[in-house]
Protein backbone atom coordinates (compact mmCIF):
# COMPACT_ATOMS: atom_id res chain seq x y z
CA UNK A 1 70.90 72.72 146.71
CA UNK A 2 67.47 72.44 144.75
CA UNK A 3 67.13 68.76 144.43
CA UNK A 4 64.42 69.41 142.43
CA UNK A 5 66.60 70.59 139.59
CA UNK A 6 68.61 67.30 139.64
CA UNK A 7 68.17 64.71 137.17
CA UNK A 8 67.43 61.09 138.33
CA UNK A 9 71.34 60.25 137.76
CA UNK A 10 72.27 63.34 140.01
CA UNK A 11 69.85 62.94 142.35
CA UNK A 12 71.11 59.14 142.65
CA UNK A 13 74.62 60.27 143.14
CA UNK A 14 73.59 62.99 145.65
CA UNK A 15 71.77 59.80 147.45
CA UNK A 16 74.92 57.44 147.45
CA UNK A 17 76.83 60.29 148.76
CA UNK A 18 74.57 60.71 151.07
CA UNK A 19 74.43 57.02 152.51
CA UNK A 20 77.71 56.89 152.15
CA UNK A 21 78.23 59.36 154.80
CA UNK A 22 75.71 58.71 157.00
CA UNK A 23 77.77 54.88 156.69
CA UNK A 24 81.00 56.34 157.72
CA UNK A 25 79.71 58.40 160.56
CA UNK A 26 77.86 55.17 161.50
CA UNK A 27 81.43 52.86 161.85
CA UNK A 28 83.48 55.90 163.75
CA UNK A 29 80.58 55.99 166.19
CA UNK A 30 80.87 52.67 166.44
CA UNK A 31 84.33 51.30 166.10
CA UNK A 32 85.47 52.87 169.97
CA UNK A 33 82.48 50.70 171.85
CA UNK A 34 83.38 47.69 169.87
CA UNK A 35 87.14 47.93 170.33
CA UNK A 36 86.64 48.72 174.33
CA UNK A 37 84.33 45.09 174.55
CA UNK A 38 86.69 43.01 172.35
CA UNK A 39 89.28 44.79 175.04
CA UNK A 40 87.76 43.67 177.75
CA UNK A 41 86.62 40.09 176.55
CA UNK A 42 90.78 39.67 174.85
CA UNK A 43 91.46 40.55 178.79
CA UNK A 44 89.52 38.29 180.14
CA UNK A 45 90.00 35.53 178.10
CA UNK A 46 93.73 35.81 179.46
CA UNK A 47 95.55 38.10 176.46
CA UNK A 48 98.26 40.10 177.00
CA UNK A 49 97.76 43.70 177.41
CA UNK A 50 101.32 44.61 175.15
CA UNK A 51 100.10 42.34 172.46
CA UNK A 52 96.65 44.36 172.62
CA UNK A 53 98.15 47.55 172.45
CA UNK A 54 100.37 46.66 169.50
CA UNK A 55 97.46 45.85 167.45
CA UNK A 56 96.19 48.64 168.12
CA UNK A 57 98.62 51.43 167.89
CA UNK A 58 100.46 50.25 164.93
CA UNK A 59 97.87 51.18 162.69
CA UNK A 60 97.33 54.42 164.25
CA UNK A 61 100.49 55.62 164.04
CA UNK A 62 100.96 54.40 160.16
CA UNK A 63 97.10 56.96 159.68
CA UNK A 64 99.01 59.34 160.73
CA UNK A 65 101.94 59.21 158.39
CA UNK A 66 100.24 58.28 155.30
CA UNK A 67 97.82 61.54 155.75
């Protein structure tokens, strides 16, 4: 792509894009580290391991279905 050919509006859209990506590759490189501390500290803090796992599952299952 010649970004030089863009106008300001496309080049802005091309840049939101952009971010907007870099944002979403950003939270599922995140996401697994946070969920394995919250884990850990739910654990410790005395939660139940079912009720952990149905939080968690539950939605995966319904991403799944809906895609």
């Amino acid at each position: 792509m010649d970004l030089t050919a863009l106008t300001d509006i496309e080049l802005e859209t091309q840049h939101v894009a952009i971010q907007a990506e870099y944002d979403r590759r950003s939270v599922l490189a995140a996401i697994p580290e946070q969920v394995a501390v919250l884990s850990l500290q739910y654990l410790a803090a005395g939660g139940n391991q079912s009720n952990l796992d149905a939080a968690i599952v539950p939605a995966a299952e319904e991403a799944t279905t809906t895609a």
